[in-house]
Structure formats: structure tokens, C-alpha cells
N, C-alpha and C. Protein backbone atom coordinates (compact mmCIF):
# COMPACT_ATOMS: atom_id res chain seq x y z
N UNK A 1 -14.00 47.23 19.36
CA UNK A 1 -15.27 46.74 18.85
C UNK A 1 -15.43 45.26 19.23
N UNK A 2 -16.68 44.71 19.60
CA UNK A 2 -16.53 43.61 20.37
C UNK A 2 -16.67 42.36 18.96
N UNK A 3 -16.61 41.55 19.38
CA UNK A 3 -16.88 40.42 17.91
C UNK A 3 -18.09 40.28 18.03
N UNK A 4 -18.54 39.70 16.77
CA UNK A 4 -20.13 39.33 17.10
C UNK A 4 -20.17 37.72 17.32
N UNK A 5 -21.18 37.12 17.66
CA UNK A 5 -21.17 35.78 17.95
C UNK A 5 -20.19 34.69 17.24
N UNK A 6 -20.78 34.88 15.85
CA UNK A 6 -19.95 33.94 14.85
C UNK A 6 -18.41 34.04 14.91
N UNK A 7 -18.08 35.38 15.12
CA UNK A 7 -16.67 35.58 14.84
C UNK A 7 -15.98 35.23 16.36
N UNK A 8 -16.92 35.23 17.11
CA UNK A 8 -16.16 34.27 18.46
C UNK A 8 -16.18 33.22 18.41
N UNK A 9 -16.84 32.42 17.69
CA UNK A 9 -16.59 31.03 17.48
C UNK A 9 -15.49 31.00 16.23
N UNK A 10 -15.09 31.45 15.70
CA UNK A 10 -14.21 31.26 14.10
C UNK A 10 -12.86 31.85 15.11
N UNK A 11 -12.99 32.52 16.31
CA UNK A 11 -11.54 33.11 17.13
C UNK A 11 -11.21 32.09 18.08
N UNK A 12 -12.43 31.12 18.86
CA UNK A 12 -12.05 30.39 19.70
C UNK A 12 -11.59 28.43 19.50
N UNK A 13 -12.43 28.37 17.89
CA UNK A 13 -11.60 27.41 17.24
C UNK A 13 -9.79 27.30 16.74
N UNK A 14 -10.02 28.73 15.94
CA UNK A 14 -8.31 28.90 15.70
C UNK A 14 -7.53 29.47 16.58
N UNK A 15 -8.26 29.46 18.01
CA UNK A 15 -6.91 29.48 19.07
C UNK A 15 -6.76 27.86 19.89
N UNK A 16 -8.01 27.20 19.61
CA UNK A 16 -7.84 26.13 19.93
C UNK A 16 -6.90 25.30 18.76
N UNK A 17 -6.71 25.12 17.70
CA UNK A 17 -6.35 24.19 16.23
C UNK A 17 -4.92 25.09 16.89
N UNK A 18 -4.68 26.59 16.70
CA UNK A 18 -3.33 26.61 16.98
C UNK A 18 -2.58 26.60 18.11
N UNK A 19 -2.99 26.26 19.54
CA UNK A 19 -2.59 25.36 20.42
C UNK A 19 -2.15 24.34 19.98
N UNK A 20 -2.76 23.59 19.48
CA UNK A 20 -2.17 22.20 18.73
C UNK A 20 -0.81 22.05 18.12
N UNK A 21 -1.12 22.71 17.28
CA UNK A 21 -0.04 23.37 16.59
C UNK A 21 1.55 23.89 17.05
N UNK A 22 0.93 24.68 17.76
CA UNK A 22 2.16 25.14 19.28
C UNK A 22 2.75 24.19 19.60
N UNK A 23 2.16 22.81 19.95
CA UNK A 23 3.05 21.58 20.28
C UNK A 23 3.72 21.11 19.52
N UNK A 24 3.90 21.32 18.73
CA UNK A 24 4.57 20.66 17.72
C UNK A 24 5.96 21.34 17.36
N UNK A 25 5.91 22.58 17.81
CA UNK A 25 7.02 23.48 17.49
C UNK A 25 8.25 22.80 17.85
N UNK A 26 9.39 22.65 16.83
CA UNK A 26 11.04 22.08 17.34
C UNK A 26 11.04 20.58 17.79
N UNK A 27 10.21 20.02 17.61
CA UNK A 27 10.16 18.82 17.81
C UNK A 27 10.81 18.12 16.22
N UNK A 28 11.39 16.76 17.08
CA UNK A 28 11.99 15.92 15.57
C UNK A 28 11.11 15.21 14.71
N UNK A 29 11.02 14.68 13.38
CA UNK A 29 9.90 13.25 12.52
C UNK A 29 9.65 12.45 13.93
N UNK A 30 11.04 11.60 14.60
CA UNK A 30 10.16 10.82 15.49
C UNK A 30 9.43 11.63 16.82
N UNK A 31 9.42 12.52 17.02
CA UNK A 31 9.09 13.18 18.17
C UNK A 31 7.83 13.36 17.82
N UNK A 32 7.34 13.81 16.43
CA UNK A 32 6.32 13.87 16.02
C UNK A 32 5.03 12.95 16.35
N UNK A 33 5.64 11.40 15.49
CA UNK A 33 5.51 10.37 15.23
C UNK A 33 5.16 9.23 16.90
N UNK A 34 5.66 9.99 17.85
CA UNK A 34 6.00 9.01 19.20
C UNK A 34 4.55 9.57 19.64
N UNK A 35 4.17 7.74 20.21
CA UNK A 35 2.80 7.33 20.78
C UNK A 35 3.20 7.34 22.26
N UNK A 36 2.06 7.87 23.16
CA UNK A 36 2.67 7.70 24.49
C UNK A 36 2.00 6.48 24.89
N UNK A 37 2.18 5.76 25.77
CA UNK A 37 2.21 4.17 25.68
C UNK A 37 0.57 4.12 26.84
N UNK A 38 -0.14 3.30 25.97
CA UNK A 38 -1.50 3.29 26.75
C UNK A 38 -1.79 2.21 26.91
N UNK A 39 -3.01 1.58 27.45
CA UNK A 39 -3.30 -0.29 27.02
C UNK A 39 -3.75 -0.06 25.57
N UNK A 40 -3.10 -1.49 24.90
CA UNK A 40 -3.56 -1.22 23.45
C UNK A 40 -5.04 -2.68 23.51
N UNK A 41 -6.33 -2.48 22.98
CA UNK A 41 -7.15 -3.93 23.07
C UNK A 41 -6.75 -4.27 22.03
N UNK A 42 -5.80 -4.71 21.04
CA UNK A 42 -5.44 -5.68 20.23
C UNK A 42 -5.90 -5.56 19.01
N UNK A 43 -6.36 -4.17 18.65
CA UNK A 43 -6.53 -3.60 17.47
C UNK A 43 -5.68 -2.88 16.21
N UNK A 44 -4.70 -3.07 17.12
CA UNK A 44 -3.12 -3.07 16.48
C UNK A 44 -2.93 -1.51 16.45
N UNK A 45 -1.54 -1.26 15.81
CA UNK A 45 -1.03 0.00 15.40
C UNK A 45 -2.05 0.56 14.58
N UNK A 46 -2.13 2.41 14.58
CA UNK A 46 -2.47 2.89 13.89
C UNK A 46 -3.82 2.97 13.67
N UNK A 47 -4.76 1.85 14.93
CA UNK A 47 -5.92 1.99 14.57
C UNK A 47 -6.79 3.49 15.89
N UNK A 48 -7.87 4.54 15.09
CA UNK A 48 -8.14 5.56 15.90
C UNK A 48 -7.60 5.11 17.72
N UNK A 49 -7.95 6.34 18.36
CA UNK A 49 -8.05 5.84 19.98
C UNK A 49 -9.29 5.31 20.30
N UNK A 50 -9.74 4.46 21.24
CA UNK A 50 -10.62 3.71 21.45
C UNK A 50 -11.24 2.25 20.50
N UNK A 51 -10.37 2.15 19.81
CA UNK A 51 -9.88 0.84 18.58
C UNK A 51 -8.65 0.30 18.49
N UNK A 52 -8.06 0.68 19.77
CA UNK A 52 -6.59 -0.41 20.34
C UNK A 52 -5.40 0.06 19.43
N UNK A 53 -5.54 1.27 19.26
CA UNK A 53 -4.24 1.62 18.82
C UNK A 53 -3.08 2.60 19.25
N UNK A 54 -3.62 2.38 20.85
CA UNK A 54 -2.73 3.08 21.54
C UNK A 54 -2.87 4.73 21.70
N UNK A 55 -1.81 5.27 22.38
CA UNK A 55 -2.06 6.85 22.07
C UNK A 55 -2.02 7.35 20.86
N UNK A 56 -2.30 9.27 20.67
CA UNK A 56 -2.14 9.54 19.66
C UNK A 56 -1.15 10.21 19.21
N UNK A 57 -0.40 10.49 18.20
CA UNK A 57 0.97 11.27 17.80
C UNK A 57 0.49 12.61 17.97
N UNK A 58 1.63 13.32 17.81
CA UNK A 58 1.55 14.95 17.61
C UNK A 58 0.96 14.88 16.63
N UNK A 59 1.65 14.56 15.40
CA UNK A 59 1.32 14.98 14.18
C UNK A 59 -0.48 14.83 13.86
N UNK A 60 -0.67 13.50 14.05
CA UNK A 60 -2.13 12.69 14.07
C UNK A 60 -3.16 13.92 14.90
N UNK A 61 -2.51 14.02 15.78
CA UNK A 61 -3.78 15.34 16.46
C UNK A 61 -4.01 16.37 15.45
N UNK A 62 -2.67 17.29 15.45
CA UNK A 62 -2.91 18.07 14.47
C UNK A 62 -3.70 17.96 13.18
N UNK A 63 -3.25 16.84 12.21
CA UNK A 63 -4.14 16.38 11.48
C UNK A 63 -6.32 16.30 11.42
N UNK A 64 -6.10 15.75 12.65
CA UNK A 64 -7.39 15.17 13.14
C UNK A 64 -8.18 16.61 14.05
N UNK A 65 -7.49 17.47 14.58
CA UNK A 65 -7.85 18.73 14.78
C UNK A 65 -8.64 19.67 13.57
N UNK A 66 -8.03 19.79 12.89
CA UNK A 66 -7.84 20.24 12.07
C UNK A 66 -9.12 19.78 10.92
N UNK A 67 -8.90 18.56 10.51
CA UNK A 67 -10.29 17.39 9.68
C UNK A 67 -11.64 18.54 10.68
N UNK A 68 -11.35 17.85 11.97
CA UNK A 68 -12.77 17.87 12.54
C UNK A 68 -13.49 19.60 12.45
N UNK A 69 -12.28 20.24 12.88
CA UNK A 69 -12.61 22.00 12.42
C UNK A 69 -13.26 22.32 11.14
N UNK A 70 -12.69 21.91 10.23
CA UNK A 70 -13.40 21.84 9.17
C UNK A 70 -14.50 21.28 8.29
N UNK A 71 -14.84 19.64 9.42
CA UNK A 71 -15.56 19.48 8.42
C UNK A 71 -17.29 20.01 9.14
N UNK A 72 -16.90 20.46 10.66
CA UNK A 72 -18.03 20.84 11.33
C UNK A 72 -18.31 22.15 10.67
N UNK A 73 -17.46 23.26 11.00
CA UNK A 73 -17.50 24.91 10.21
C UNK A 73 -18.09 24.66 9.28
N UNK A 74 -17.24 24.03 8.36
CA UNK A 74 -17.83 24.16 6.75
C UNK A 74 -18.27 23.54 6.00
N UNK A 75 -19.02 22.27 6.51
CA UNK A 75 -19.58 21.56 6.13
C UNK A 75 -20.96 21.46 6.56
N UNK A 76 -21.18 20.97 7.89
CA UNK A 76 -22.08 20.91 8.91
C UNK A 76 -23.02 21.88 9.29
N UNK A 77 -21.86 23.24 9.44
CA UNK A 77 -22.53 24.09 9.87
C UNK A 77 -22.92 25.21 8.27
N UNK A 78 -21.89 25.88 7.91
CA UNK A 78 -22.21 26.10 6.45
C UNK A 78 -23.11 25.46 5.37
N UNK A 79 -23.00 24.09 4.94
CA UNK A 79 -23.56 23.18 4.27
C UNK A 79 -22.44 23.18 2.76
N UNK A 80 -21.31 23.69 2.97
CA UNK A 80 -20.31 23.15 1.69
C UNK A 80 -19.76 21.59 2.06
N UNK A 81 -19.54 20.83 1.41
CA UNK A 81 -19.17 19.51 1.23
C UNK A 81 -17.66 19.56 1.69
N UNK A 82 -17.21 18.68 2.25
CA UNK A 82 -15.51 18.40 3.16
C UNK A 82 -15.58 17.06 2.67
N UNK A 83 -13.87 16.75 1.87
CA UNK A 83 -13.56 15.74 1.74
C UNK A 83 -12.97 15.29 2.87
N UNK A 84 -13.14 14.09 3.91
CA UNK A 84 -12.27 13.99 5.62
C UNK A 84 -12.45 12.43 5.34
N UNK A 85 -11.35 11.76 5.42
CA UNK A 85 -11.17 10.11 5.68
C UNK A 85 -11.01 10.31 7.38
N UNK A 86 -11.79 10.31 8.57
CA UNK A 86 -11.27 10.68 9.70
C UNK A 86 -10.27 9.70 10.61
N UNK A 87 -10.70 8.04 9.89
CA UNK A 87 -10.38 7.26 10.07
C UNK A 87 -7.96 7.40 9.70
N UNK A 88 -8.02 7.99 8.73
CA UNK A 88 -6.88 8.26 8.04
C UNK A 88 -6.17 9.12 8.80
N UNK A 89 -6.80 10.45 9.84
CA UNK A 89 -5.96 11.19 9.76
C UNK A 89 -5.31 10.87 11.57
N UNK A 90 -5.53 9.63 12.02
CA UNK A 90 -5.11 9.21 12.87
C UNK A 90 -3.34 8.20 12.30
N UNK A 91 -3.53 7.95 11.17
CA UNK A 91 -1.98 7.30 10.61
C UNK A 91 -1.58 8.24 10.06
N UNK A 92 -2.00 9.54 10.03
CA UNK A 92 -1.18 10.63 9.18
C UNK A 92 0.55 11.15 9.67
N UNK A 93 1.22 11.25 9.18
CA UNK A 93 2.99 11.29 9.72
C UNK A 93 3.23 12.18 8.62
N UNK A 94 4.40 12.84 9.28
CA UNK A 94 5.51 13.79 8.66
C UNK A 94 6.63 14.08 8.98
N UNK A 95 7.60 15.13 8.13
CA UNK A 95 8.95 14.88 8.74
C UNK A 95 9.03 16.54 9.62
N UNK A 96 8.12 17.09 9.34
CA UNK A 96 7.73 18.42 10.18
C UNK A 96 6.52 18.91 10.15
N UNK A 97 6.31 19.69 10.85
CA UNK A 97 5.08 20.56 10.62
C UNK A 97 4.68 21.61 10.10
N UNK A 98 5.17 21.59 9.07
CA UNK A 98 5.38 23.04 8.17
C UNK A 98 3.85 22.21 7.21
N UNK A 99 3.80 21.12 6.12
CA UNK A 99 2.99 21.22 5.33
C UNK A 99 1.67 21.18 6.60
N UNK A 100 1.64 20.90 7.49
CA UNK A 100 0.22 20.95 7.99
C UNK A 100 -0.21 22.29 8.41
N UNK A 101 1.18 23.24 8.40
CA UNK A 101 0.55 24.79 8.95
C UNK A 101 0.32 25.62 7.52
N UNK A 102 0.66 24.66 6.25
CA UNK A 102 0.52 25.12 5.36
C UNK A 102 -1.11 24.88 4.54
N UNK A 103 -1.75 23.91 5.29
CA UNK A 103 -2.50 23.04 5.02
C UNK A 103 -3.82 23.86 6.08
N UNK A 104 -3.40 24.83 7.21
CA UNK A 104 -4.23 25.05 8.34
C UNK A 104 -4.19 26.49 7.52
N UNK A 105 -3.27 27.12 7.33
CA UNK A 105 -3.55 28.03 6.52
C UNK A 105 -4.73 27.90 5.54
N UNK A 106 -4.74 27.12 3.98
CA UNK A 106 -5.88 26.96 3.43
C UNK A 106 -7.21 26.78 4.28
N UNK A 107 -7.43 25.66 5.17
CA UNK A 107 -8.37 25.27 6.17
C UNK A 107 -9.02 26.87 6.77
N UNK A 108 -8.02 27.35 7.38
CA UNK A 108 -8.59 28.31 8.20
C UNK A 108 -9.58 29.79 7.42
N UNK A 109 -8.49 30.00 6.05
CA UNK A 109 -9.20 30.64 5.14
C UNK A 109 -10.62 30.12 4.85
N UNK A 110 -10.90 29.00 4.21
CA UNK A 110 -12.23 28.41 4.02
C UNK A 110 -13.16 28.50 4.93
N UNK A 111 -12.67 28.01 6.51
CA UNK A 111 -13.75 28.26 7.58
C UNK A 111 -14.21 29.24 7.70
N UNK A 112 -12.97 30.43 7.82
CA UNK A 112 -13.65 31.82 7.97
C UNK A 112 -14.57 32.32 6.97
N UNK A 113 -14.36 32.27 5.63
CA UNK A 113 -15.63 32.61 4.66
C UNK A 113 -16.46 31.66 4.59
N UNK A 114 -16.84 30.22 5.17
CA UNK A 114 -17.77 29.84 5.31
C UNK A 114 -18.65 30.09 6.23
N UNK A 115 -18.25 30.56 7.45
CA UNK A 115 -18.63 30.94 8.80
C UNK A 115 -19.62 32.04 8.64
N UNK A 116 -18.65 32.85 7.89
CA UNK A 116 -18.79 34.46 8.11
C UNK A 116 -20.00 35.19 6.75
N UNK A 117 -19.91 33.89 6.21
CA UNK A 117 -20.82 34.23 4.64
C UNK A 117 -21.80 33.74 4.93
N UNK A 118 -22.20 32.77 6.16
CA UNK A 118 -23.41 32.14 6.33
C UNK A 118 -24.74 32.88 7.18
N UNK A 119 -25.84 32.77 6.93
CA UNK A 119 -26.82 33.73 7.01
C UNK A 119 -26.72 33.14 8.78
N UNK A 120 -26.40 34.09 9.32
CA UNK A 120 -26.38 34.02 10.92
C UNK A 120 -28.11 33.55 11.42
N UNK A 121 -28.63 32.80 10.59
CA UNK A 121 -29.92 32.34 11.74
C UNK A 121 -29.62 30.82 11.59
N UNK A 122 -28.78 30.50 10.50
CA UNK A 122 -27.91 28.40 10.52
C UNK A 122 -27.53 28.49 12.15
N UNK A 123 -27.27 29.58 13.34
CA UNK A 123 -27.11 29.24 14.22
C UNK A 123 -27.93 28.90 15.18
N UNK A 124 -29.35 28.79 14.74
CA UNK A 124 -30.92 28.50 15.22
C UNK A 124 -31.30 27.14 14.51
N UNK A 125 -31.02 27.09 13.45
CA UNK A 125 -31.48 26.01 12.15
C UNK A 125 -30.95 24.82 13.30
N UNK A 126 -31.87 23.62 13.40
CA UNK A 126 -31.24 22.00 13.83
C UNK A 126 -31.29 21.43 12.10
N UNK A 127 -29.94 21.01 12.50
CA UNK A 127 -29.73 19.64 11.42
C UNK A 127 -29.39 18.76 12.35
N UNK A 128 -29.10 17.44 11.65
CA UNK A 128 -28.91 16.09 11.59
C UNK A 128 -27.49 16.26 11.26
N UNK A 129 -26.64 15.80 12.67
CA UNK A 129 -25.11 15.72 12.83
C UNK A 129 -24.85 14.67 12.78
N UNK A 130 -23.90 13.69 11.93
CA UNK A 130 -23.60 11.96 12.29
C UNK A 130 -23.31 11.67 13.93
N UNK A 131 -22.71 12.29 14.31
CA UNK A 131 -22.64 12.14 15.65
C UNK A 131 -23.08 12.33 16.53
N UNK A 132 -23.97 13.64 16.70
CA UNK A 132 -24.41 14.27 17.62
C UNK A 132 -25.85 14.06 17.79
N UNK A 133 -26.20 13.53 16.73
CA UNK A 133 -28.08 13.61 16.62
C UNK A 133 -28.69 15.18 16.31
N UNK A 134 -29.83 15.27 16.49
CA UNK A 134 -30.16 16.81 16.01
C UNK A 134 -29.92 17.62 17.10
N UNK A 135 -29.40 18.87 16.13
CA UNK A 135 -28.23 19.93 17.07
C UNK A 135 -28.72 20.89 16.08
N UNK A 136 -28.26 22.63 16.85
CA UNK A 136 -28.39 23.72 15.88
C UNK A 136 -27.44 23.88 15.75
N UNK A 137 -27.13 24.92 14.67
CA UNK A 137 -25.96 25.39 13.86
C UNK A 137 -24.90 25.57 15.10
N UNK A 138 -25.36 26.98 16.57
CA UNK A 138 -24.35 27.02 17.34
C UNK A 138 -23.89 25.67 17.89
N UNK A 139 -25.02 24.61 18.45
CA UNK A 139 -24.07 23.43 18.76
C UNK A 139 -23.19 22.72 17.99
N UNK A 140 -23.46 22.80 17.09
CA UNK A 140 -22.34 22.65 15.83
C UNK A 140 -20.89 22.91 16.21
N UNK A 141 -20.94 24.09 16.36
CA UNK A 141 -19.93 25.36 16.52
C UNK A 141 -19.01 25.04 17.70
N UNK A 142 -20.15 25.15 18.72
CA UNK A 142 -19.52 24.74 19.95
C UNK A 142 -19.30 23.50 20.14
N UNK A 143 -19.62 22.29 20.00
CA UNK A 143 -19.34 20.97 20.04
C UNK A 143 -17.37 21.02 19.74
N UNK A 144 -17.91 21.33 18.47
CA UNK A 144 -16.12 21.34 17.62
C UNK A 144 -15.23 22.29 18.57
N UNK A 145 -15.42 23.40 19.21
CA UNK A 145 -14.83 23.95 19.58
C UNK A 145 -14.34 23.00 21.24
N UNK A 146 -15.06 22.70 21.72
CA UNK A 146 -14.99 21.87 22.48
C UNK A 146 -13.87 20.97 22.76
N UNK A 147 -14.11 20.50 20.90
CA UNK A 147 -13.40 18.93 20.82
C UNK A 147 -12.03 19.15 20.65
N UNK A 148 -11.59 20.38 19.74
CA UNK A 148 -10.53 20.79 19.47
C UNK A 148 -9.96 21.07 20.64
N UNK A 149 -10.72 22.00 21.76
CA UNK A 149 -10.25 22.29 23.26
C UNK A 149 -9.44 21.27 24.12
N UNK A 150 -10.23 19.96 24.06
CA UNK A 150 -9.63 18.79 24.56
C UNK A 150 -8.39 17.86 24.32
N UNK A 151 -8.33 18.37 22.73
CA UNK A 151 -7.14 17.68 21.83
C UNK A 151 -6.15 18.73 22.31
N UNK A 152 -6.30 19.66 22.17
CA UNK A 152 -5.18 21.07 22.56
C UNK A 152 -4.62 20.37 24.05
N UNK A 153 -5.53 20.08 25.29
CA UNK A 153 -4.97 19.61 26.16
C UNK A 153 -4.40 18.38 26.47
N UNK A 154 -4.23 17.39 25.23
CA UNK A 154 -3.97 16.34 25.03
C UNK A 154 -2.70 16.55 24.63
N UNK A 155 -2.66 17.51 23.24
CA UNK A 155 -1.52 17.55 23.06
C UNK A 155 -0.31 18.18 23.82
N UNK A 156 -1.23 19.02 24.49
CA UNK A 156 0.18 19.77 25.55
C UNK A 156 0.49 18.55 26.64
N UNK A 157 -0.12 17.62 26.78
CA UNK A 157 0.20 16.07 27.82
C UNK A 157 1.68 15.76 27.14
N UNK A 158 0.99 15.24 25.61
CA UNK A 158 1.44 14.12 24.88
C UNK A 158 3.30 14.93 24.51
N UNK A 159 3.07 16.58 24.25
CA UNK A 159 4.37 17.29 24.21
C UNK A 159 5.31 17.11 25.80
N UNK A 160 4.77 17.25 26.65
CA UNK A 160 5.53 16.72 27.89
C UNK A 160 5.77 15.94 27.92
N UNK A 161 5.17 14.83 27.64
CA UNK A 161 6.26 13.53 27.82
C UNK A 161 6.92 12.83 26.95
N UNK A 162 6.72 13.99 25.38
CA UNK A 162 7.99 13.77 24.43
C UNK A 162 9.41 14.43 25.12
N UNK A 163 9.26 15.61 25.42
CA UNK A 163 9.96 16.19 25.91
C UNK A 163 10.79 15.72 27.29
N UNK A 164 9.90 14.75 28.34
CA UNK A 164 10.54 14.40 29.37
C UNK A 164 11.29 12.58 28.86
N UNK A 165 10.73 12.26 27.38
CA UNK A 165 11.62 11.32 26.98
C UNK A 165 12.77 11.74 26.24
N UNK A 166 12.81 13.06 25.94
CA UNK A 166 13.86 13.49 25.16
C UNK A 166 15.13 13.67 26.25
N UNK A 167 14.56 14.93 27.20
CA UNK A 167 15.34 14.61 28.64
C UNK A 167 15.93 13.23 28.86
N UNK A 168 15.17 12.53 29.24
CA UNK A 168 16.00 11.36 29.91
C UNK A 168 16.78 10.38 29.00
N UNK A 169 16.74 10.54 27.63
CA UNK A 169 17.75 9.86 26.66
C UNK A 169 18.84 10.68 26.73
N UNK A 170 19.16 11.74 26.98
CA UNK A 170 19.96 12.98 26.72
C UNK A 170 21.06 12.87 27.69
């Protein structure tokens, strides 16, 4: 049975968020934690990318994957309210990745019954996106899916050259 629209977007986000995820597998706290070295403009540690704070961590993607999945799905596009500091989930750290797959778990539950409970014409409806300017529900959808797409390929970068620094300390 084929999916219907919505449910290809709620399949092609959570294969994008768990790509992310995937990177992270067996890696150490600092492996997590390790920035791959970019020009920083003097905005110091810890501040987003494109505010001089260098690359981004594993963990921080995941995090920030994850924020943005949700607060587009089920907020944006649904119209339920998302608590997201987005600014925050770029300093976010851990000593594994277990509470964030524990955390994508809840997330992913919510999206899907927000997605899937929403009267399928929000994918015609334009709202007013902070970012995007006026967009319909599917650009919504697809935007995020997008964004998550790009972080997925970021993070499979940012896992190689944890991995080829793990190599060469070894």
C-alpha cells in the first residue's frame, strides 16, 4: 500500500533525524563533543554556526535536528506550541547518545500524531514562518525535511573526521 502524502513526509524526516543519529553510534563524550576546526569570526565558543563559533558537534546536530523537526511538524505546520531555545541546542553536550534517542523517541511520537491528526488541506493553508516568509503547510514540511537532509550530510562529514582523528591518535 503506497503512503499517502503526509506520511511521506513524517517517513522522510525520520530517516533523515535518524541518519543523524547513526553518527553518533560508538563514539566517545569527547568524540561527541569534538568541533571540526573552521575559521572562527571571533564570536567565541559555542556560539550557533555562522556567529563564529566554529563547527558543529555530533551531539549539537542531533540536538538541533531534532528542535527543528519538531518545532516545524508540530508546531508550524500542526499549530501545537514547541518549547525550542534554538540558540541552546547548539551548546547542548552529553556523555552518550542514549538520552537524545530517548528524547527522539518522545519527539517522533508527537510529530507523527501531529502530522497525521492534521486536516490534510494545512498542506494548502500559507502561514507566516519566522524564517521563511509566507509558505504552505507542504513547504513547511519540505523545507524541514530539507534542512534535516543537509545536517544528516554534515554529520556523516563531521563523523569522518572524528573517526580519521581517532585513527591517527591511535
Amino acid at each position: 500500500m503506497a503512503r499517502s502524502e503526509v506520511e511521506s513526509y513524517v517517513w522522510a524526516i525520520e530517516a533523515a533525524v535518524e541518519g543523524v543519529f547513526a553518527c553518533l553510534e560508538g563514539l566517545t563524550e569527547a568524540e561527541l563533543a569534538w568541533r571540526p576546526p573552521v575559521l572562527d569570526d571571533g564570536a567565541g565558543p559555542g556560539a550557533p554556526p555562522g556567529e563564529g563559533g566554529g563547527g558543529n558537534t555530533l551531539y549539537a546536530l542531533a540536538v538541533h535536528v531534532m528542535g527543528n523537526a519538531e518545532q516545524n511538524f508540530v508546531e508550524f505546520y500542526a499549530g501545537e506550541p514547541v518549547s525550542r531555545v534554538r540558540r541552546a541546542e547548539f551548546l547542548a553536550g552529553g556523555e552518550t547518545a542514549a538520552p537524545l534517542r530517548e528524547r527522539w523517541t518522545t519527539v517522533q511520537a508527537r510529530l507523527r500524531a501531529a502530522v497525521t491528526e492534521t486536516d490534510p488541506g494545512e498542506l494548502e493553508r500559507e502561514r507566516d514562518h519566522p524564517n521563511r516568509g509566507r509558505i504552505s503547510g507542504r513547504e513547511v514540511l519540505l523545507t524541514s525535511i530539507a534542512h534535516a537532509s543537509e545536517h544528516r550530510g554534515e554529520a556523516q562529514l563531521i563523523r569522518d573526521l572524528v573517526l580519521a582523528e581517532r585513527a591517527s591518535a591511535g
